[in-house]
N, C-alpha and C. Protein backbone atom coordinates (compact mmCIF):
# COMPACT_ATOMS: atom_id res chain seq x y z
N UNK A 1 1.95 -18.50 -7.44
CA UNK A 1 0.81 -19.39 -7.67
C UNK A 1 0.07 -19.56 -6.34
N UNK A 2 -1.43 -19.18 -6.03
CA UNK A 2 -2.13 -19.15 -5.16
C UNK A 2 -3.09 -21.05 -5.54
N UNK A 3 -3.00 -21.82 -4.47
CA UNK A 3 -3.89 -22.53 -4.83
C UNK A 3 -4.89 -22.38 -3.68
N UNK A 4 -6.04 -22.68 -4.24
CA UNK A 4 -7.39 -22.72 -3.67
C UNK A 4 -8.27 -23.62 -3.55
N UNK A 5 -8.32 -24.32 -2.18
CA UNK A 5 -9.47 -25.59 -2.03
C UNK A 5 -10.72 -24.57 -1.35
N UNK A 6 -11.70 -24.87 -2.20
CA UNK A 6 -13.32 -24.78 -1.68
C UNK A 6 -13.65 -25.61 -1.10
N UNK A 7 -14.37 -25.58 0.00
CA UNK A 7 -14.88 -26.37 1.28
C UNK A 7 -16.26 -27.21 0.65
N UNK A 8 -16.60 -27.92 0.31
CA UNK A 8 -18.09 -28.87 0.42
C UNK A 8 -18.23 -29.98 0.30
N UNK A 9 -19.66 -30.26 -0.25
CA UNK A 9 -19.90 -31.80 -0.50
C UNK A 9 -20.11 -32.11 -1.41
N UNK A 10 -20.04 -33.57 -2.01
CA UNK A 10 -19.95 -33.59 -3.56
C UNK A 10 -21.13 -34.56 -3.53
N UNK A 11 -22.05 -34.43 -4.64
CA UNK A 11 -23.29 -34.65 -4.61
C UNK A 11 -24.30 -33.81 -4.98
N UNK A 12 -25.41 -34.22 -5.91
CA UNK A 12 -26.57 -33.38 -6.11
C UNK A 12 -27.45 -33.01 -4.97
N UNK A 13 -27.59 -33.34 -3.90
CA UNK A 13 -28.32 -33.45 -3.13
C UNK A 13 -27.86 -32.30 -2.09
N UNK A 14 -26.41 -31.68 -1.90
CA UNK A 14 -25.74 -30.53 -1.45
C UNK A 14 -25.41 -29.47 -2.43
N UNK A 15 -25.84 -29.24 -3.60
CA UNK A 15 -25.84 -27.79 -4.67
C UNK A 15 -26.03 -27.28 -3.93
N UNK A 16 -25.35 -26.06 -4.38
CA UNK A 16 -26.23 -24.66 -3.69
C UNK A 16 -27.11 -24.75 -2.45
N UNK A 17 -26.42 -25.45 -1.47
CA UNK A 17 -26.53 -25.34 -0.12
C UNK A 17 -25.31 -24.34 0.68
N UNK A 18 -25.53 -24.01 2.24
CA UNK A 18 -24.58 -23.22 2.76
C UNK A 18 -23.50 -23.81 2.69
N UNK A 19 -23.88 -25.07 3.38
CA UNK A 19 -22.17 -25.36 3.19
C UNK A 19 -21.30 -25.51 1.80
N UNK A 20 -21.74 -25.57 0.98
CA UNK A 20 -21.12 -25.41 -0.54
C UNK A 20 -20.80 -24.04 -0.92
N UNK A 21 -20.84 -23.34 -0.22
CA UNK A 21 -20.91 -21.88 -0.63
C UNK A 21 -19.94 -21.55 -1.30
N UNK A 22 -18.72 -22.07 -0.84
CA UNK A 22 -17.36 -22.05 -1.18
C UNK A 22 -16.77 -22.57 -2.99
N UNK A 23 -17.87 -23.56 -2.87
CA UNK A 23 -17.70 -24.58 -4.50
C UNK A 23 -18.49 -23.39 -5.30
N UNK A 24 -19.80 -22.91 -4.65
CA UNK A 24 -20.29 -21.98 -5.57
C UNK A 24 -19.18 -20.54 -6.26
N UNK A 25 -18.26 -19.86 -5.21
CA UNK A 25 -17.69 -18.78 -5.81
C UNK A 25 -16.83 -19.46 -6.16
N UNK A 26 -16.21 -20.51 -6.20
CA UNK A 26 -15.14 -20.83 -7.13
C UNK A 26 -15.54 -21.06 -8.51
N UNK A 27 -17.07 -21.79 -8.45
CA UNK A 27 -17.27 -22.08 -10.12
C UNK A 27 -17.68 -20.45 -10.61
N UNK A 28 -17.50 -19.18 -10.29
CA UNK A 28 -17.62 -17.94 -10.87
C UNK A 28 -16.54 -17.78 -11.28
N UNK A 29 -14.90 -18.28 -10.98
CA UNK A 29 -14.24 -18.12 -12.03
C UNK A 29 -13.82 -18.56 -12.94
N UNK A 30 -14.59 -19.80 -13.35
CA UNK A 30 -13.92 -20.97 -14.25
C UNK A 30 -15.31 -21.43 -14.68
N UNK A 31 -15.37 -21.51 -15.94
CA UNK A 31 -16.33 -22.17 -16.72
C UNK A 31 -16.77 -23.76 -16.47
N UNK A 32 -18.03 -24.36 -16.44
CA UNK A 32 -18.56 -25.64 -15.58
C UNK A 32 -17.28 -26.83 -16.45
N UNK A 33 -17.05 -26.26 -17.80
CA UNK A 33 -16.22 -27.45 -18.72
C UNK A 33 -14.91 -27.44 -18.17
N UNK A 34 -14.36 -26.28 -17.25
CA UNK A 34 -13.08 -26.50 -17.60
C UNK A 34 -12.46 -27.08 -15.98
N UNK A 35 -13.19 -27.50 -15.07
CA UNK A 35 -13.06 -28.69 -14.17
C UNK A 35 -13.28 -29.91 -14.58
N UNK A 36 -12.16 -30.40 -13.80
CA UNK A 36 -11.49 -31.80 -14.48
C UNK A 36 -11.10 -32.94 -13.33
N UNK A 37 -11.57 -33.53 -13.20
CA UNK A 37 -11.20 -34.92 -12.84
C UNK A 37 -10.00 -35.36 -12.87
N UNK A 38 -9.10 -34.87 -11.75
CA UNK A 38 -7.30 -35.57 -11.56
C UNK A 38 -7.82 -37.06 -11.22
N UNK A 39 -6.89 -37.62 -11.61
CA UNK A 39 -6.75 -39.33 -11.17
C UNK A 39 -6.49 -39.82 -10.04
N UNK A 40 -5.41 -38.56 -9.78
CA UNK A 40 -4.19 -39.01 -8.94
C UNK A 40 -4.81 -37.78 -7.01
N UNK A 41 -5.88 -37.24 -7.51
CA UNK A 41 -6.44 -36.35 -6.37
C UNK A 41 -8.01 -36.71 -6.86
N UNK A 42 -8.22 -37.00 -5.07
CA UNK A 42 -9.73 -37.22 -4.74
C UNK A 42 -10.53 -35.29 -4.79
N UNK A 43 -10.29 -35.36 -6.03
CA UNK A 43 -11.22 -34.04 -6.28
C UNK A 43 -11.40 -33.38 -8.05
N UNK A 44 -11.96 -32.33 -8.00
CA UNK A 44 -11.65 -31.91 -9.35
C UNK A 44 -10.91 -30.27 -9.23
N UNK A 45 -9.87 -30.18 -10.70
CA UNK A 45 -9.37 -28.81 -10.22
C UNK A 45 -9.15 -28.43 -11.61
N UNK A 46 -9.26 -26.75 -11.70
CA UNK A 46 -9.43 -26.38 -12.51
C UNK A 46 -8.16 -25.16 -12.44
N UNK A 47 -7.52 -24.69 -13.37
CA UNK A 47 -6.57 -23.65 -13.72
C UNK A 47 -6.35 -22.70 -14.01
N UNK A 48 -5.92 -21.64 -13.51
CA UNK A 48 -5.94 -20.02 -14.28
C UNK A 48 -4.16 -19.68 -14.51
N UNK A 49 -4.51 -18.95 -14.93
CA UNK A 49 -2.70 -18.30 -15.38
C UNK A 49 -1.91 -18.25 -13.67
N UNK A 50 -2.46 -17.61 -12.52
CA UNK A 50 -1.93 -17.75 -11.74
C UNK A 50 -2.86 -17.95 -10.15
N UNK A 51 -3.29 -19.20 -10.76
CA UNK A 51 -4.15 -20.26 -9.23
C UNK A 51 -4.75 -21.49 -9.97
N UNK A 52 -4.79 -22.36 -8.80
CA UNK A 52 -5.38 -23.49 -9.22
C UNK A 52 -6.60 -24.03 -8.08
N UNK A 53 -7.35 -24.25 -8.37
CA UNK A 53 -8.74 -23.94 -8.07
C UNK A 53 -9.02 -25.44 -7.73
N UNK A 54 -9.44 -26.01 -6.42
CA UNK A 54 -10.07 -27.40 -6.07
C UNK A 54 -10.94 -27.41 -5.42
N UNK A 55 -11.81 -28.24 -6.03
CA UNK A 55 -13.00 -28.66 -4.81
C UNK A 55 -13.12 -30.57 -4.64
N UNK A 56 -12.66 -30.28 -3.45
CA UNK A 56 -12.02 -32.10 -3.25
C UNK A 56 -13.85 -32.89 -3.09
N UNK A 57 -13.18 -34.14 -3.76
CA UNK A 57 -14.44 -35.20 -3.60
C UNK A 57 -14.76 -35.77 -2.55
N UNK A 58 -13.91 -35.44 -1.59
CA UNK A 58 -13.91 -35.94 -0.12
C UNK A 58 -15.38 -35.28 0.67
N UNK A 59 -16.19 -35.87 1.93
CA UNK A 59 -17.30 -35.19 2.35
C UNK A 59 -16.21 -34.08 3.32
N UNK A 60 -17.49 -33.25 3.63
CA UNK A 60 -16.23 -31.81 4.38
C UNK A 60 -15.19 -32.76 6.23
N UNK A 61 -15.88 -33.14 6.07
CA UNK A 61 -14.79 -33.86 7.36
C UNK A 61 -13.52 -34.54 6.85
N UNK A 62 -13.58 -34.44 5.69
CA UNK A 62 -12.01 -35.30 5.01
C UNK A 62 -11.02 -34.41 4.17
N UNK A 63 -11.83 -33.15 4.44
CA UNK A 63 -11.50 -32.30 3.14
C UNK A 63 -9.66 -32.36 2.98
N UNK A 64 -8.81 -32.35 4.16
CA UNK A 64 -7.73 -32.78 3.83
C UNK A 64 -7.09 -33.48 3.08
N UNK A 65 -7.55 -34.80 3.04
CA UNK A 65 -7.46 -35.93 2.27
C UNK A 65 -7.10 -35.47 0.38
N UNK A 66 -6.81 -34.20 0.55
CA UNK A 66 -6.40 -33.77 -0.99
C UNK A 66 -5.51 -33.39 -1.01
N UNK A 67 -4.87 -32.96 0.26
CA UNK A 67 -3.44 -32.36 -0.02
C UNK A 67 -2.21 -32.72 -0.40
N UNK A 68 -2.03 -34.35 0.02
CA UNK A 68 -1.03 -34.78 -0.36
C UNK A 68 -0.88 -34.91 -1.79
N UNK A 69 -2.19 -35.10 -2.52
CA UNK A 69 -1.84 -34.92 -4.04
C UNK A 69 -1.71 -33.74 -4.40
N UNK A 70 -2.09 -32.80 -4.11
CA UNK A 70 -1.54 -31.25 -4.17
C UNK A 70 -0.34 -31.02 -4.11
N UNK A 71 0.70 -31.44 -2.93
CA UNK A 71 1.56 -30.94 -2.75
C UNK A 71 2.46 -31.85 -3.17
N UNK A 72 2.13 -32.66 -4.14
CA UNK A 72 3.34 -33.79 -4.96
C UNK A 72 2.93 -33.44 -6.68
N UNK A 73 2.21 -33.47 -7.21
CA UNK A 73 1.67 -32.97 -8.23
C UNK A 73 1.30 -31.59 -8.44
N UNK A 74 1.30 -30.40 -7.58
CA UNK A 74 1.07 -28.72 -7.76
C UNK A 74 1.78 -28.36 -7.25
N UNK A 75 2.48 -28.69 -6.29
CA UNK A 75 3.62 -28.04 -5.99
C UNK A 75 3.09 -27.02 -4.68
N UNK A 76 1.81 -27.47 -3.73
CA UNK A 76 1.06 -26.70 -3.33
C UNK A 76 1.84 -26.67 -1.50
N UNK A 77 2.18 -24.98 -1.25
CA UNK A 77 2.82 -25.47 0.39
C UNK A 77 1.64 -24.56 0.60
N UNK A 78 2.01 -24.81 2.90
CA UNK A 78 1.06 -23.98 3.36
C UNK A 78 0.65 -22.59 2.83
N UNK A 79 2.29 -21.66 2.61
CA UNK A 79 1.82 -20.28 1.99
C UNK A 79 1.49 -19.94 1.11
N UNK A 80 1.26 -20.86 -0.26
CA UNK A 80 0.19 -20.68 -1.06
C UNK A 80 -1.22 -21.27 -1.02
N UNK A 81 -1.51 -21.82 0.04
CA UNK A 81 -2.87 -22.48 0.19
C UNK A 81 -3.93 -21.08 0.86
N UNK A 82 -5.01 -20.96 0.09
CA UNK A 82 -5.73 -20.36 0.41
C UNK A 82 -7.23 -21.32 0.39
N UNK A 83 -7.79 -21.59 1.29
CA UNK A 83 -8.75 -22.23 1.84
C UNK A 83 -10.01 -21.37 2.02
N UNK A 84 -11.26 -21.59 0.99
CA UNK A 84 -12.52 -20.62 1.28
C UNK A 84 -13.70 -21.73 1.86
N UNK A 85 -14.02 -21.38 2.81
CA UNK A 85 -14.84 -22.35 3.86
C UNK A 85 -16.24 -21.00 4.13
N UNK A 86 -17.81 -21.80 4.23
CA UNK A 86 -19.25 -21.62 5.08
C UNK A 86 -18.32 -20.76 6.49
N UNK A 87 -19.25 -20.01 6.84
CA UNK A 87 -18.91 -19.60 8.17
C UNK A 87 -20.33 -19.08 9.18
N UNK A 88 -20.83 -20.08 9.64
CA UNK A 88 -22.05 -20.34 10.33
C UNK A 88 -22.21 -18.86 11.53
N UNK A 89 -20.67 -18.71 11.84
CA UNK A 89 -20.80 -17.08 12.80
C UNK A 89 -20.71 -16.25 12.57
N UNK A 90 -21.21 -15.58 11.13
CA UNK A 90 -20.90 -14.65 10.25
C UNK A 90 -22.39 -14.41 9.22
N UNK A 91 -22.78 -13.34 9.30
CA UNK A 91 -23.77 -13.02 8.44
C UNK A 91 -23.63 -13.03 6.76
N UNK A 92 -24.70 -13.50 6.10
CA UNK A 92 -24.24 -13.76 4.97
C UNK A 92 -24.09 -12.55 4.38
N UNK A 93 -23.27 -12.20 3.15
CA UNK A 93 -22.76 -11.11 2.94
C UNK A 93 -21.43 -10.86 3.34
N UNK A 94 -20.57 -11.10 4.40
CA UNK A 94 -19.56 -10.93 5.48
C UNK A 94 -18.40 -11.76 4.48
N UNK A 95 -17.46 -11.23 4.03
CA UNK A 95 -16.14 -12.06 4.38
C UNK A 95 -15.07 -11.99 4.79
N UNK A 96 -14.56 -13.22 5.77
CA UNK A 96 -13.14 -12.72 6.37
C UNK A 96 -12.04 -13.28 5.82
N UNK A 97 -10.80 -12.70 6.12
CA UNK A 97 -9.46 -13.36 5.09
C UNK A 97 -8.88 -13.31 6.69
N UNK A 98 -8.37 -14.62 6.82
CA UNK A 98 -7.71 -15.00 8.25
C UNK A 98 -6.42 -15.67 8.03
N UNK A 99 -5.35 -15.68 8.43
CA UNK A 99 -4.13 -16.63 8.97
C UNK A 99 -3.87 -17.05 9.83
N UNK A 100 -3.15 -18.06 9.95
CA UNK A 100 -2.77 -18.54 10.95
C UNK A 100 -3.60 -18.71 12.40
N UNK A 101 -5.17 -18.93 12.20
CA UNK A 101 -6.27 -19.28 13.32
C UNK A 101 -6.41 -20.65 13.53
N UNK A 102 -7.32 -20.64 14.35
CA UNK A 102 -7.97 -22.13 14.82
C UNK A 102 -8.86 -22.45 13.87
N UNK A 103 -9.48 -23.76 13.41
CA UNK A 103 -10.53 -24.28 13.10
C UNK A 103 -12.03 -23.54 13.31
N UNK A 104 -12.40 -23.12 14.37
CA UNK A 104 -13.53 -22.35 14.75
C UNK A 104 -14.04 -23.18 14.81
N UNK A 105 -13.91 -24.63 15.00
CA UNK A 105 -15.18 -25.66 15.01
C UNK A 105 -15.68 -25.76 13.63
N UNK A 106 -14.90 -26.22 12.79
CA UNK A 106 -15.03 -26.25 11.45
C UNK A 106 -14.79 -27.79 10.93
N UNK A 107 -15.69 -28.46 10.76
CA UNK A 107 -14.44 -29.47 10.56
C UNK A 107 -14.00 -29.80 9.19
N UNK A 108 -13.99 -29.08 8.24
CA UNK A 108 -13.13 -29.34 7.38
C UNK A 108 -12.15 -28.55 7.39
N UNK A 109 -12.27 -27.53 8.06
CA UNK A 109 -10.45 -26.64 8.60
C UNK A 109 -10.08 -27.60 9.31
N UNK A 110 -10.65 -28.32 10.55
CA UNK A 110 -9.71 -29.43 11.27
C UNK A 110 -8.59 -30.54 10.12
N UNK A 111 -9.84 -30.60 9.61
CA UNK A 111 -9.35 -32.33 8.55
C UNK A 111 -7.88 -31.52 7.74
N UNK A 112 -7.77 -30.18 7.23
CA UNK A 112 -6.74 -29.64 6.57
C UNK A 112 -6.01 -29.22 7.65
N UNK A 113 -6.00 -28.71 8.90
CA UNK A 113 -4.89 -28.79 9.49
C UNK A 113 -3.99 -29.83 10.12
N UNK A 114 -5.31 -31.01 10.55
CA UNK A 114 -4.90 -32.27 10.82
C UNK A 114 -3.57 -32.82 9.77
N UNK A 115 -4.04 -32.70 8.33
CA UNK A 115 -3.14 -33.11 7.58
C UNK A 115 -1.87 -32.30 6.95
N UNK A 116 -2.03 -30.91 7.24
CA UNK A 116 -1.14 -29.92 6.90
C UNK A 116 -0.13 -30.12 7.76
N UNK A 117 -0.47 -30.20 9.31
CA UNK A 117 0.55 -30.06 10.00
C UNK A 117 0.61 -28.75 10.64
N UNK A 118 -0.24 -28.12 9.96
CA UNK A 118 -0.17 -26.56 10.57
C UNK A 118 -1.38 -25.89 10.32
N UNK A 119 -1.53 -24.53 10.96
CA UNK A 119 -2.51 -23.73 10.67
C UNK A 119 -2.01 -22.42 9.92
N UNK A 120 -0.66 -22.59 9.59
CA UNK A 120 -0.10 -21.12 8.62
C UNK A 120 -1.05 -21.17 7.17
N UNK A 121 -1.86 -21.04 7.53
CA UNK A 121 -2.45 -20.73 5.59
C UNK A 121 -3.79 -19.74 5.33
N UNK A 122 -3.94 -19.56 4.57
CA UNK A 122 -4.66 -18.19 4.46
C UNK A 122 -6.37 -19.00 4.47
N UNK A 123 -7.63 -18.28 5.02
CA UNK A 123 -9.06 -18.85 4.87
C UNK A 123 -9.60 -17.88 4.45
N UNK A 124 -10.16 -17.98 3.70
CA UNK A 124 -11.46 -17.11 3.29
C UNK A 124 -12.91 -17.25 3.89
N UNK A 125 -13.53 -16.97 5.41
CA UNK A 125 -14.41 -17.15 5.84
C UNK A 125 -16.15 -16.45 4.98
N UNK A 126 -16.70 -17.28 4.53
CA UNK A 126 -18.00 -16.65 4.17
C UNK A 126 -19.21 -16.70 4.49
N UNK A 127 -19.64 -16.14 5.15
CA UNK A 127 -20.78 -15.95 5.91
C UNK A 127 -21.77 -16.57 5.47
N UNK A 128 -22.42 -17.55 6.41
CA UNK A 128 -24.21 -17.49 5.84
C UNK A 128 -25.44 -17.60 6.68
N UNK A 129 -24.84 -17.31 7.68
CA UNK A 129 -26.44 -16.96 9.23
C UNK A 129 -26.77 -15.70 8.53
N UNK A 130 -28.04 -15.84 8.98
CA UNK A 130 -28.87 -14.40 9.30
C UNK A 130 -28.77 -13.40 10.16
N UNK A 131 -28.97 -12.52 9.81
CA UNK A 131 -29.70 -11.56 10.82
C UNK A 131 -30.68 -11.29 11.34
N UNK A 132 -31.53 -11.02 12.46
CA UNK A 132 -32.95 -10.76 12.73
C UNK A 132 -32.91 -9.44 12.51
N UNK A 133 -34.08 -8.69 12.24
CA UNK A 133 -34.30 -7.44 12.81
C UNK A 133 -33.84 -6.77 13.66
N UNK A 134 -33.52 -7.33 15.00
CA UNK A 134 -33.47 -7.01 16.03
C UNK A 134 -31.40 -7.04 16.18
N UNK A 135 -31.02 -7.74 15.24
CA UNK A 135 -29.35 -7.70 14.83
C UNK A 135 -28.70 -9.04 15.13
N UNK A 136 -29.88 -9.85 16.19
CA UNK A 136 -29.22 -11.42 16.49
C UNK A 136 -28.80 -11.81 15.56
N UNK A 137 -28.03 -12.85 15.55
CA UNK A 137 -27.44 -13.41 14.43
C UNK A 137 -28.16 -14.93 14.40
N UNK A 138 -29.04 -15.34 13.61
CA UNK A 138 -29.87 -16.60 13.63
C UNK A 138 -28.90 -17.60 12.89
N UNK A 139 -28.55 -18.83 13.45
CA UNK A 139 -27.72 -19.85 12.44
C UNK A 139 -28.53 -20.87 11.72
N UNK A 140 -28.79 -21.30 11.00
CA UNK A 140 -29.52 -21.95 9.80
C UNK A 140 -28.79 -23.21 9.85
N UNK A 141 -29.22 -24.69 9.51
CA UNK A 141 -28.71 -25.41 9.06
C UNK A 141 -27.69 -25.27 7.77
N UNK A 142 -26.57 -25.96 8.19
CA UNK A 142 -25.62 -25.40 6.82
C UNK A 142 -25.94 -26.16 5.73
N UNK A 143 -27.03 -27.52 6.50
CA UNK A 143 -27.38 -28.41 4.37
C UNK A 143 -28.43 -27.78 3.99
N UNK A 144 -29.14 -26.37 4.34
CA UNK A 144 -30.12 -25.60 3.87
C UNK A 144 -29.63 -25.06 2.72
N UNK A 145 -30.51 -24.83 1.92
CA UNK A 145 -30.16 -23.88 0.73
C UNK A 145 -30.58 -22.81 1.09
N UNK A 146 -30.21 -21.38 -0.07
CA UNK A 146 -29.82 -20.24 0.08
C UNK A 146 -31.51 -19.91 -0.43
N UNK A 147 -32.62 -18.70 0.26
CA UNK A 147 -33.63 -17.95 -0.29
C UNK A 147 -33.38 -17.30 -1.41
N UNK A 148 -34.24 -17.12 -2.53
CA UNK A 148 -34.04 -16.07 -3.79
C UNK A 148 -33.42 -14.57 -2.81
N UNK A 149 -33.71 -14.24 -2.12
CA UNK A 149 -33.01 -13.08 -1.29
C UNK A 149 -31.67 -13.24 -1.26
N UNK A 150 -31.24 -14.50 0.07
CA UNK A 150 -29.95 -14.50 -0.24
C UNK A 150 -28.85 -14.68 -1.39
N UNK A 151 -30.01 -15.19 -2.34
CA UNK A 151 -28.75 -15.62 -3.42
C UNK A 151 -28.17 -14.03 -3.96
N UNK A 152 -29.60 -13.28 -4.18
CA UNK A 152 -29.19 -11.82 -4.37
C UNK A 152 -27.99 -11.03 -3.71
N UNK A 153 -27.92 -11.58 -2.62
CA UNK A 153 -26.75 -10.95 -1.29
C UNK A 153 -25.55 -11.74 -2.34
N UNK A 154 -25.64 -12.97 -2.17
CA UNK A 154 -24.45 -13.69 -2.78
C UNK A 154 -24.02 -12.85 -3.91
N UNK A 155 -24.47 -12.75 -5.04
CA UNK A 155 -23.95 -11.82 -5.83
C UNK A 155 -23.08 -10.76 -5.45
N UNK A 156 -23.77 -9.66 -4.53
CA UNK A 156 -22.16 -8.94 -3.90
C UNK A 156 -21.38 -9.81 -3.37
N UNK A 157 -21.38 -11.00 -2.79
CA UNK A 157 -20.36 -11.58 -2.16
C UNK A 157 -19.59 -11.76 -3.36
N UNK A 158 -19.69 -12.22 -3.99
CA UNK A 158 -18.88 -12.91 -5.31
C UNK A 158 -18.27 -11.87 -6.02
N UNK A 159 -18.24 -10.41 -6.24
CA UNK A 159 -18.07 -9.12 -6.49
C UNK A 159 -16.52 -8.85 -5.13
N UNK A 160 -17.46 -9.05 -4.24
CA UNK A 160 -16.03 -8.63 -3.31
C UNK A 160 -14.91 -10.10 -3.03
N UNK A 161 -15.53 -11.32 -3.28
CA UNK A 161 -14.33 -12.21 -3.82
C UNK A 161 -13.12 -12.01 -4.64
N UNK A 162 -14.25 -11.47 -6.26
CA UNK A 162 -13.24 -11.24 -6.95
C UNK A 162 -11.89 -10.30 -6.69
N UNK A 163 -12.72 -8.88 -5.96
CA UNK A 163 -11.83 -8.28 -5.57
C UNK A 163 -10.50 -8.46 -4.50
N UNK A 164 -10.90 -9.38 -3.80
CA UNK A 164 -9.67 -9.73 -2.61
C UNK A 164 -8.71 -10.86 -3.37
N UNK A 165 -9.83 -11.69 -4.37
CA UNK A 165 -8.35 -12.55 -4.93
C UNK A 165 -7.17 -11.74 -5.80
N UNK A 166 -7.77 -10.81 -6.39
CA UNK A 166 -7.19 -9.77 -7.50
C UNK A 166 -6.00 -9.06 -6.08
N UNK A 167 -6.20 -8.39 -5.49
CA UNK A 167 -5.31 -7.97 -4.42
C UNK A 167 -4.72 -9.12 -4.05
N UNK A 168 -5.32 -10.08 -3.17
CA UNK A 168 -4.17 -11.22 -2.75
C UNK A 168 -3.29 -11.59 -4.18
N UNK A 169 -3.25 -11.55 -5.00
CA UNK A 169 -2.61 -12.47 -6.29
C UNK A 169 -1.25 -11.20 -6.64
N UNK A 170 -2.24 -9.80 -6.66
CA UNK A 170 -1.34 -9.06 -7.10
C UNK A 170 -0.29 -7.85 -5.96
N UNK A 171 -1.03 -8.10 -4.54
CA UNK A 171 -0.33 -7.26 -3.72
C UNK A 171 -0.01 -8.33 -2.24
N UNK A 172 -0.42 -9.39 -2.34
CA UNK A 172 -0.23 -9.62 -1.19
C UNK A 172 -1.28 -10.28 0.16
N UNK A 173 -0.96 -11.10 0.74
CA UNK A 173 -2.00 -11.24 1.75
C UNK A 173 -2.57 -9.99 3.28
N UNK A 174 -1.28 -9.49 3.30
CA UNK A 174 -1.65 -8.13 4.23
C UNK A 174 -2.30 -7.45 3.53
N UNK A 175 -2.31 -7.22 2.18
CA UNK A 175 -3.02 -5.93 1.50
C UNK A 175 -4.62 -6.35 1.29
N UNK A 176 -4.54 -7.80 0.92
CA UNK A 176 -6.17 -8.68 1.08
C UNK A 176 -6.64 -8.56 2.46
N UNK A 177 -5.76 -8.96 3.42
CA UNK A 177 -6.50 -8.99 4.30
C UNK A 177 -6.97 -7.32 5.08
N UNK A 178 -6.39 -7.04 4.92
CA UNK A 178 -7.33 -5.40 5.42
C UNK A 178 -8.01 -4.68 4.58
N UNK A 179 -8.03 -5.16 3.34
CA UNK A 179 -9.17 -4.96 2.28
C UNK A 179 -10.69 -5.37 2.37
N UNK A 180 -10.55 -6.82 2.82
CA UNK A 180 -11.31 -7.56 2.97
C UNK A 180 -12.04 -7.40 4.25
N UNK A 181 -11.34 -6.98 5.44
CA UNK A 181 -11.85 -7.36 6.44
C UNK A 181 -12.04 -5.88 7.39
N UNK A 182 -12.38 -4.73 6.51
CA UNK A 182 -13.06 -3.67 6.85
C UNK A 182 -14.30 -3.70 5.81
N UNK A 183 -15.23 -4.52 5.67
CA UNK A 183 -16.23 -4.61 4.85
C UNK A 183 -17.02 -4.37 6.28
């Protein structure tokens, strides 16, 4: 059992912004009805045969603040936590599958390691700076929303999601992660 917290903010006013990016590919595998409102966790989570899917109600600086109901009610430890977080140093399109790193100046990776206790757990970094012409990498506000362009990009992103969870679930995190991270 892989569980999975998506990184954002909860609120109409952060849809389909960068930093939600994370809430966005998670609702591609689960239908809008079948997230649910736990009682007992500041978030909503939704279920597949083998993962369980959260996007905590907490703002991203607290995002921790879900784990302890996770890991008393799901049964959730560090090595099944897979964490998909915005990644402001990364072009959109880009994703990385990381272990055992730093925060990067993230702070809702802080708030989950703060409360984990550790940094052993798997991230799914997803890109959403630009590129110039020229190859700079331009960073965007992350409460910006995505151009009809990028959302187009997003679509392959969500294509090569599917594919690294399908490998992580069925071969492994070494086999995801060098799948993933020769894109």
């Amino acid at each position: 059992m892989i569980h999975i917290i998506g990184l954002g903010n909860p609120g109409k006013e952060y849809e389909q912004t960068r930093h939600n990016v994370a809430w966005m590919l998670l609702d591609t595998l689960v239908d809008v009805r079948d997230w649910r409102h736990d009682k007992y966790l500041p978030g909503h989570v939704a279920t597949l045969p083998d993962m369980t899917l959260v996007k905590p109600d907490t703002f991203m600086n607290h995002s921790g603040n879900v784990l302890p109901s996770l890991m008393k009610s799901y049964g959730l430890s560090a090595e099944s936590l897979l964490v998909v977080q915005d990644d402001i140093d990364l072009p959109i399109g880009t994703l990385r599958l990381s272990y055992d790193r730093g925060d990067g100046g993230h702070n809702g990776i802080k708030s989950i390691v703060e409360v984990l206790g550790s940094k052993q757990f798997l991230r799914l970094r997803v890109g959403v700076s630009l590129l110039d012409e020229s190859g700079v990498l331009r960073k965007p506000n992350v409460l910006g929303r995505f151009s009809p362009l990028e959302m187009e990009t997003l679509q392959t992103v969500i294509e090569k999601y599917k594919t690294i969870l399908a490998i992580l679930t069925k071969e492994g995190k070494e086999k995801a992660m060098n799948e993933c991270n020769v894109q």
